[in-house]
PDB file of N, CA and C in Angstrom:
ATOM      1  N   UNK A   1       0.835  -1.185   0.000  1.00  0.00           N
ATOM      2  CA  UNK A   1       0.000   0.000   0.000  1.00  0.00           C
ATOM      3  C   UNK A   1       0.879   1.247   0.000  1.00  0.00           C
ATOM      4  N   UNK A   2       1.915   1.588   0.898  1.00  0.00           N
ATOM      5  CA  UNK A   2       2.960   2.285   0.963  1.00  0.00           C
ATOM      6  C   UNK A   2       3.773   2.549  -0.563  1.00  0.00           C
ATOM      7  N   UNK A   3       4.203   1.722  -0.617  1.00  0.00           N
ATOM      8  CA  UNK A   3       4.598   1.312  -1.799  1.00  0.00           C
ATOM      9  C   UNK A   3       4.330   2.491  -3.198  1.00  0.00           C
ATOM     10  N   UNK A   4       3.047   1.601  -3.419  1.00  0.00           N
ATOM     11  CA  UNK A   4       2.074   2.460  -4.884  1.00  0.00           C
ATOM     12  C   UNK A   4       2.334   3.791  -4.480  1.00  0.00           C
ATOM     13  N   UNK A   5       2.471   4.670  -3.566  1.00  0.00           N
ATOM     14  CA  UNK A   5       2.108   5.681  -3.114  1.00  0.00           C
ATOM     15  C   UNK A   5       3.620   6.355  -3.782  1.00  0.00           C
ATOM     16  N   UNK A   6       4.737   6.294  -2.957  1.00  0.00           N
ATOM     17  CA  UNK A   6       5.992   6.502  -3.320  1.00  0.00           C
ATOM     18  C   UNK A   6       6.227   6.318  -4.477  1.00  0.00           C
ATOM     19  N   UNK A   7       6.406   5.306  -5.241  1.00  0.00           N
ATOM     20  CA  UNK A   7       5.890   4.831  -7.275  1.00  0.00           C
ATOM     21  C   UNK A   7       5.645   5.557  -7.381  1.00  0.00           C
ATOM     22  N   UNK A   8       4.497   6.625  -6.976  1.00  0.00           N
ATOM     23  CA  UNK A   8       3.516   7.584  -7.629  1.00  0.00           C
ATOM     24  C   UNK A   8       4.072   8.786  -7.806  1.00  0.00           C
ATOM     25  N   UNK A   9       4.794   8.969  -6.431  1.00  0.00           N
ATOM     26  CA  UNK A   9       5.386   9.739  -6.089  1.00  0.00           C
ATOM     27  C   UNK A   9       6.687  10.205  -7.171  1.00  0.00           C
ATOM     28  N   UNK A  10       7.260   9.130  -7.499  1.00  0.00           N
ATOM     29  CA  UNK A  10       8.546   8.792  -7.984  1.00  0.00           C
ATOM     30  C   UNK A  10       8.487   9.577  -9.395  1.00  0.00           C
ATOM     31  N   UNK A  11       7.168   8.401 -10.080  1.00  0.00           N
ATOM     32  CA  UNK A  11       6.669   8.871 -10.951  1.00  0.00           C
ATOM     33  C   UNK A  11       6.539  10.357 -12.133  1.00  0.00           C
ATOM     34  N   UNK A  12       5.558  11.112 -10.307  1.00  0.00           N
ATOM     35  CA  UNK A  12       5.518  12.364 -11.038  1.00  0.00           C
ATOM     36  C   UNK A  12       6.633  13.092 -10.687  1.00  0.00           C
ATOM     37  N   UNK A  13       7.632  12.577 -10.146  1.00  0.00           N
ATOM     38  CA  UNK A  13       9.020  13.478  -9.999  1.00  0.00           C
ATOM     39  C   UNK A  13       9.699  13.573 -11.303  1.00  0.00           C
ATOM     40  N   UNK A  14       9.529  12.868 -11.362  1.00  0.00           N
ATOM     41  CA  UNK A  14      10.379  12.241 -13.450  1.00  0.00           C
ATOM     42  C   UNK A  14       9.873  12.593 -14.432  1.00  0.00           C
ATOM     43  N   UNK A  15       8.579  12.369 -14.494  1.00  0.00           N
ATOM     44  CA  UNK A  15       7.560  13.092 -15.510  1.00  0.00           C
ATOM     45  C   UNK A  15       7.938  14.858 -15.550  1.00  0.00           C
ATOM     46  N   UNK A  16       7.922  15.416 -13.926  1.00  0.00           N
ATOM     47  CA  UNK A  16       8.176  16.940 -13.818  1.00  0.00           C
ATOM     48  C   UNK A  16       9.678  17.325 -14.673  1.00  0.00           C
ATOM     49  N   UNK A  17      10.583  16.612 -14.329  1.00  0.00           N
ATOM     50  CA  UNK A  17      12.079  16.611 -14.856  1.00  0.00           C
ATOM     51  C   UNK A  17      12.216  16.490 -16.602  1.00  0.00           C
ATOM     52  N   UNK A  18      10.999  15.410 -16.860  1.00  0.00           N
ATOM     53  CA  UNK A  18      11.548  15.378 -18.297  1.00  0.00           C
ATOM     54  C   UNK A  18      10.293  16.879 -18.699  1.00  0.00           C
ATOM     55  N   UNK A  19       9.932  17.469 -17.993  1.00  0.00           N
ATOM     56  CA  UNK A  19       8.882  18.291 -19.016  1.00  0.00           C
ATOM     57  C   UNK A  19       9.920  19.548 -18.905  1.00  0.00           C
ATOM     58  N   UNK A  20      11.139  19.456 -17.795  1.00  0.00           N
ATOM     59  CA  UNK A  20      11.648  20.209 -18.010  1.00  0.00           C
ATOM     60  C   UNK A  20      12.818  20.438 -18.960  1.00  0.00           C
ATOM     61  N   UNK A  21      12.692  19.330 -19.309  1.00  0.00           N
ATOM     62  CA  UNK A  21      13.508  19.064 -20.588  1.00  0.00           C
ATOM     63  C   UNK A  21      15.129  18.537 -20.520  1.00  0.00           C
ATOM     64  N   UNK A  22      14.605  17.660 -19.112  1.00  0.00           N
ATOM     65  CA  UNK A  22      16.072  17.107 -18.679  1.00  0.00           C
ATOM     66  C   UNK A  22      15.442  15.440 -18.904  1.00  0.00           C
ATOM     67  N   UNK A  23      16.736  14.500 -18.991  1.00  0.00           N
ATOM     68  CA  UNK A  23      16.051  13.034 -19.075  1.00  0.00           C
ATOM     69  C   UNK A  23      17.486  12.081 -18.113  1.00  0.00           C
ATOM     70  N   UNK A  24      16.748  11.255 -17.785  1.00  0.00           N
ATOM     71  CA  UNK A  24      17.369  10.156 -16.632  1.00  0.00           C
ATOM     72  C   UNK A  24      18.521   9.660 -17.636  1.00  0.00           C
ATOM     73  N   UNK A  25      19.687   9.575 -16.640  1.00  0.00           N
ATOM     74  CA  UNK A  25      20.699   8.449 -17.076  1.00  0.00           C
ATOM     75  C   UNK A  25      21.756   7.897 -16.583  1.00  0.00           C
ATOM     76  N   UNK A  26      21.810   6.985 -16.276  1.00  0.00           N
ATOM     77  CA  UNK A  26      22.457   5.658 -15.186  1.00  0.00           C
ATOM     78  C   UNK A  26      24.234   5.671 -15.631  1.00  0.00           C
ATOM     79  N   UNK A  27      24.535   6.071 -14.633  1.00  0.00           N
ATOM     80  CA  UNK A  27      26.440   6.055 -14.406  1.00  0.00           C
ATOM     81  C   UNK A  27      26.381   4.820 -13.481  1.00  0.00           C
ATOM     82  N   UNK A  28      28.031   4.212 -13.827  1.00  0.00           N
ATOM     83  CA  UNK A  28      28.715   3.382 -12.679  1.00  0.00           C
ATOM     84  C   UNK A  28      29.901   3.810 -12.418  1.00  0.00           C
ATOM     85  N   UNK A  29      29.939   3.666 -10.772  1.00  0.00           N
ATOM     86  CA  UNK A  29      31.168   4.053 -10.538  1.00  0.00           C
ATOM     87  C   UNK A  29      31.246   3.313  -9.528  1.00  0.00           C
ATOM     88  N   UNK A  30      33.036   3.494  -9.138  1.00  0.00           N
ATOM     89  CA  UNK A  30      33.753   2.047  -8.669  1.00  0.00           C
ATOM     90  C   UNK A  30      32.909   2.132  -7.491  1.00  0.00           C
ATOM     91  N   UNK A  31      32.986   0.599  -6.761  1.00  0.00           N
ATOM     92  CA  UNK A  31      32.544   0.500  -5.436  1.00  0.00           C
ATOM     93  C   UNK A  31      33.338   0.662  -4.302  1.00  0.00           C
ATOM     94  N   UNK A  32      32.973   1.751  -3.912  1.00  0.00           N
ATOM     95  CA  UNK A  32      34.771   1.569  -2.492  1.00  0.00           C
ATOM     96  C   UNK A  32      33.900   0.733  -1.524  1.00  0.00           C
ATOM     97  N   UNK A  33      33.529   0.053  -1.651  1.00  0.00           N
ATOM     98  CA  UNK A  33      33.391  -0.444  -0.513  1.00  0.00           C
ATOM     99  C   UNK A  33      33.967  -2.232  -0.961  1.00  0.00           C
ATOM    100  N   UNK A  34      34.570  -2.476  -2.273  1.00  0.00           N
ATOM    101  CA  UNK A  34      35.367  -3.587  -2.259  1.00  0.00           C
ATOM    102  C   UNK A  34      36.433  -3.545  -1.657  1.00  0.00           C
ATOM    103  N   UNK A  35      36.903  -4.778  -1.037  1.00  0.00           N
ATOM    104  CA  UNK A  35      38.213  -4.790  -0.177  1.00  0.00           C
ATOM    105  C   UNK A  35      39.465  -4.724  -1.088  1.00  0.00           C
ATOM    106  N   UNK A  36      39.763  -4.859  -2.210  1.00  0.00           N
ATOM    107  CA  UNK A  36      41.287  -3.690  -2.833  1.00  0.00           C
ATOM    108  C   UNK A  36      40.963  -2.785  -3.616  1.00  0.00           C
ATOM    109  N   UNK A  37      39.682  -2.213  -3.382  1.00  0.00           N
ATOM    110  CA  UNK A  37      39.736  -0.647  -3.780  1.00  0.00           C
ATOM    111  C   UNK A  37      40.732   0.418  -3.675  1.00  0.00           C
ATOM    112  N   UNK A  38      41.163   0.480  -2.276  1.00  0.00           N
ATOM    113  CA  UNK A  38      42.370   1.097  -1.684  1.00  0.00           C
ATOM    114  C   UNK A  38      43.477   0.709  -2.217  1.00  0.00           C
ATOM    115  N   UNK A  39      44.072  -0.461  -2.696  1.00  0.00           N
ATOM    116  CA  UNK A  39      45.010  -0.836  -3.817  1.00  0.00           C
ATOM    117  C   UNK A  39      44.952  -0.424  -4.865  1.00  0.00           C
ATOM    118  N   UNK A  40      43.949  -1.078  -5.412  1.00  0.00           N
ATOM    119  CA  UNK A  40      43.609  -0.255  -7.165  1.00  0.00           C
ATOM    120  C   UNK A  40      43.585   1.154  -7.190  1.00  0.00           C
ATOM    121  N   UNK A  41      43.565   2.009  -6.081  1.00  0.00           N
ATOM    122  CA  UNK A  41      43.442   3.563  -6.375  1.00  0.00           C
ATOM    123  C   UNK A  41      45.220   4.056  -6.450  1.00  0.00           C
ATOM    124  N   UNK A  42      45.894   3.140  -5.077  1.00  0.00           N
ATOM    125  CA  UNK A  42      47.586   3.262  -5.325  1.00  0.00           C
ATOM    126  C   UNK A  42      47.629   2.579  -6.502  1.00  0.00           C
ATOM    127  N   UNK A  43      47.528   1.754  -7.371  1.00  0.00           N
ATOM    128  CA  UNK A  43      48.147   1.027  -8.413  1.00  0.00           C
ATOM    129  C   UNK A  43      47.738   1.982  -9.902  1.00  0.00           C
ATOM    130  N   UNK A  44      46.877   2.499  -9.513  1.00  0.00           N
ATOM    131  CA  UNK A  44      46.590   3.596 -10.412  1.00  0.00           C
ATOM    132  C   UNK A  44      47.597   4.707 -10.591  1.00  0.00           C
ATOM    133  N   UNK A  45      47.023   5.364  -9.476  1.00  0.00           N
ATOM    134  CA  UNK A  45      47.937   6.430  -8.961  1.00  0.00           C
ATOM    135  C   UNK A  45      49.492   6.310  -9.085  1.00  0.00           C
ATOM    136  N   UNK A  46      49.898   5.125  -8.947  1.00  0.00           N
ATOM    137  CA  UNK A  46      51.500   5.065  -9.574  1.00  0.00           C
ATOM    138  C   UNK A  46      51.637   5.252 -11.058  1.00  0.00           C
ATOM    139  N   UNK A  47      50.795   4.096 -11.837  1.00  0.00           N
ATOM    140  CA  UNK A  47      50.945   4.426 -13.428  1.00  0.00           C
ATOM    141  C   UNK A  47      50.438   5.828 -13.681  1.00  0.00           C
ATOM    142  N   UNK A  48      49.575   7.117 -13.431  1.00  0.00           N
ATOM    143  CA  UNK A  48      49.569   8.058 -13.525  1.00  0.00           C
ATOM    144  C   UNK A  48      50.971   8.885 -13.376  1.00  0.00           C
ATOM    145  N   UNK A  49      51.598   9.030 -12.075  1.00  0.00           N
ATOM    146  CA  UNK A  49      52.701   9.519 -11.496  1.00  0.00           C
ATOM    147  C   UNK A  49      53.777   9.239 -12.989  1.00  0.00           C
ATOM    148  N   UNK A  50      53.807   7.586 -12.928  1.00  0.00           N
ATOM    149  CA  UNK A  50      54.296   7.482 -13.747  1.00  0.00           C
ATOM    150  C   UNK A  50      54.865   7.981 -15.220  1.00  0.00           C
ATOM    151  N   UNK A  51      53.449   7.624 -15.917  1.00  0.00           N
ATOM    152  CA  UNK A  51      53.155   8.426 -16.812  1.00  0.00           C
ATOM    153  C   UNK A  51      53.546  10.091 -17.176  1.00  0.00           C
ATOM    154  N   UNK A  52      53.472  11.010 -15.890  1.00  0.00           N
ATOM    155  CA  UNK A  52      53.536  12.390 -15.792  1.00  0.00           C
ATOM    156  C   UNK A  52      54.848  12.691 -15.583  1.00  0.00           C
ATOM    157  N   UNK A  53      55.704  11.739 -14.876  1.00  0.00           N
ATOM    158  CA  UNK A  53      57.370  11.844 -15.058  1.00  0.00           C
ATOM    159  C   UNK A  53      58.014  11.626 -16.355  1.00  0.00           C
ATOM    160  N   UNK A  54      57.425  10.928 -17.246  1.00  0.00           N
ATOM    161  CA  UNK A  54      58.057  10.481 -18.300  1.00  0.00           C
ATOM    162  C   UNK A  54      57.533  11.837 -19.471  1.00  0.00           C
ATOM    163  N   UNK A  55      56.443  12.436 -19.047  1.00  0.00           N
ATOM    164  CA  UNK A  55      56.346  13.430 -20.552  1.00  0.00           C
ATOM    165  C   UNK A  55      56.367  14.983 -19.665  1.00  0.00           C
ATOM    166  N   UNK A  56      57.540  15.258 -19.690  1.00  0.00           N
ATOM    167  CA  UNK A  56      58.181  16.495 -20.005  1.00  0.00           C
ATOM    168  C   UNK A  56      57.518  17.418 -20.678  1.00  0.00           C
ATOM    169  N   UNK A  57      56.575  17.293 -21.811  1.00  0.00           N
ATOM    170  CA  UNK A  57      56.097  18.051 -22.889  1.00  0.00           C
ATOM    171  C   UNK A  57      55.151  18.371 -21.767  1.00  0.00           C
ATOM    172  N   UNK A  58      54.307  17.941 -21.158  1.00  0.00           N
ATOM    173  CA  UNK A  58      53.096  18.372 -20.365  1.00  0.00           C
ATOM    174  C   UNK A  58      53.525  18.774 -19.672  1.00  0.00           C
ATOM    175  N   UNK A  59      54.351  18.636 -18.409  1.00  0.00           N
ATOM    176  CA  UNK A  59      54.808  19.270 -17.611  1.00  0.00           C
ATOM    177  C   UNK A  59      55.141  20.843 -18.152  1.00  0.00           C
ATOM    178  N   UNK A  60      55.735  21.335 -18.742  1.00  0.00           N
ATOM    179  CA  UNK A  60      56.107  22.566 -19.668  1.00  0.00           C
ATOM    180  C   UNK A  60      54.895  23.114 -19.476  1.00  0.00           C
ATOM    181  N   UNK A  61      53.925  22.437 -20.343  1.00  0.00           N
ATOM    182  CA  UNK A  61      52.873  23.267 -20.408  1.00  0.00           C
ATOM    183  C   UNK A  61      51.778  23.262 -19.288  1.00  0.00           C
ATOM    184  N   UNK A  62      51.913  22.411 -18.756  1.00  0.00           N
ATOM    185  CA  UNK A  62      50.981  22.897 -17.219  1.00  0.00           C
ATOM    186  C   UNK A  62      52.287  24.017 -16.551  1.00  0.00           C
ATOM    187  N   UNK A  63      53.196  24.327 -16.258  1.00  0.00           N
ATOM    188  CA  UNK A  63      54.163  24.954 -15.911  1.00  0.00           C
ATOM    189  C   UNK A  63      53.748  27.080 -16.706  1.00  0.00           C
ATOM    190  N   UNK A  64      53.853  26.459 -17.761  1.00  0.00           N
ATOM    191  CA  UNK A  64      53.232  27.704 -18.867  1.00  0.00           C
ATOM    192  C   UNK A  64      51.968  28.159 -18.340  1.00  0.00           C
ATOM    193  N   UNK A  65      51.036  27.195 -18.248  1.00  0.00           N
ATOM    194  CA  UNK A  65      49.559  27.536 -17.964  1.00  0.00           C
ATOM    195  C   UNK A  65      49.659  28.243 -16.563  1.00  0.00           C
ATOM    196  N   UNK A  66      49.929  27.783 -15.560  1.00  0.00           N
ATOM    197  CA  UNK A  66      50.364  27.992 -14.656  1.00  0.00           C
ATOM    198  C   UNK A  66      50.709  29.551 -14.340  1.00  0.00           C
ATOM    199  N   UNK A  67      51.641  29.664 -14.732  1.00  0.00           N
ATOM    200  CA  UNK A  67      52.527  31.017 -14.995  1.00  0.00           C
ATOM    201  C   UNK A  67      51.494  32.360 -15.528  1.00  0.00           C
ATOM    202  N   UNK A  68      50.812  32.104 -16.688  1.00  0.00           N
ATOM    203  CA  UNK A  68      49.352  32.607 -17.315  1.00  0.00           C
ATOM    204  C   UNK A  68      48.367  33.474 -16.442  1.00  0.00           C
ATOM    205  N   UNK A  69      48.246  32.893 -15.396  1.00  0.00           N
ATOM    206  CA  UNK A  69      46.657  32.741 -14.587  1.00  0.00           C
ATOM    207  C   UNK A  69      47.279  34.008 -13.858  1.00  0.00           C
ATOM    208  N   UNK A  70      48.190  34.325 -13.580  1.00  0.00           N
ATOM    209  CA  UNK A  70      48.820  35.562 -12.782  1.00  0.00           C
ATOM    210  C   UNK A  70      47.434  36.541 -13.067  1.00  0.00           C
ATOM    211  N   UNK A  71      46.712  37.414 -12.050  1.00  0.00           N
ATOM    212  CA  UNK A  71      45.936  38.571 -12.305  1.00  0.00           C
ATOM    213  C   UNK A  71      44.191  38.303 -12.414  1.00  0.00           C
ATOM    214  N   UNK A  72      44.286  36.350 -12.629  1.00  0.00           N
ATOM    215  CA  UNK A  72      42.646  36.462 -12.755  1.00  0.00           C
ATOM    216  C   UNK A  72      42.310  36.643 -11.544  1.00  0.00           C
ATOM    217  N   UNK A  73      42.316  36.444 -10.288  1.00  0.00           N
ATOM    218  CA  UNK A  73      41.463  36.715  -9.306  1.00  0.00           C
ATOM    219  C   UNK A  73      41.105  37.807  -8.790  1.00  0.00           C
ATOM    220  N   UNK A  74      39.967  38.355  -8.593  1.00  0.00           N
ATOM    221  CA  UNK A  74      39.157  39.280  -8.614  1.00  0.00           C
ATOM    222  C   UNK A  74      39.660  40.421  -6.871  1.00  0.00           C
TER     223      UNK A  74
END
């Protein structure tokens, strides 16, 4: 009985959203709550590191960009 009610509820929440001209759509993302989540984020995080030591070319230019931004804050 509860139930139908909330459905209903649900319902016209979604119906309101798409009239506003927005529409539903389903992401996945990792589960931390698996037990080597906390690994896989270091094992990541090294091949990144990695990765960012070896190209010089980016570094430069985040370095450049960097340097740039002098004066935007208000």
């Amino acid at each position: 009985m509860g139930t139908t009610h909330v459905n209903a509820r649900v319902q016209k929440h979604r119906d309101a959203m798409r009239m506003s001209g927005l529409r539903p759509v389903q992401i996945w993302v990792p589960d931390t709550r698996r037990p080597n989540f906390a690994e896989e984020c270091r094992r990541q995080s090294r091949l990144v590191t990695q990765a960012d030591m070896s190209d010089t070319d980016m570094q430069d230019f985040m370095d450049n960009a960097l340097a740039d931004v002098a004066g935007w804050t208000a």
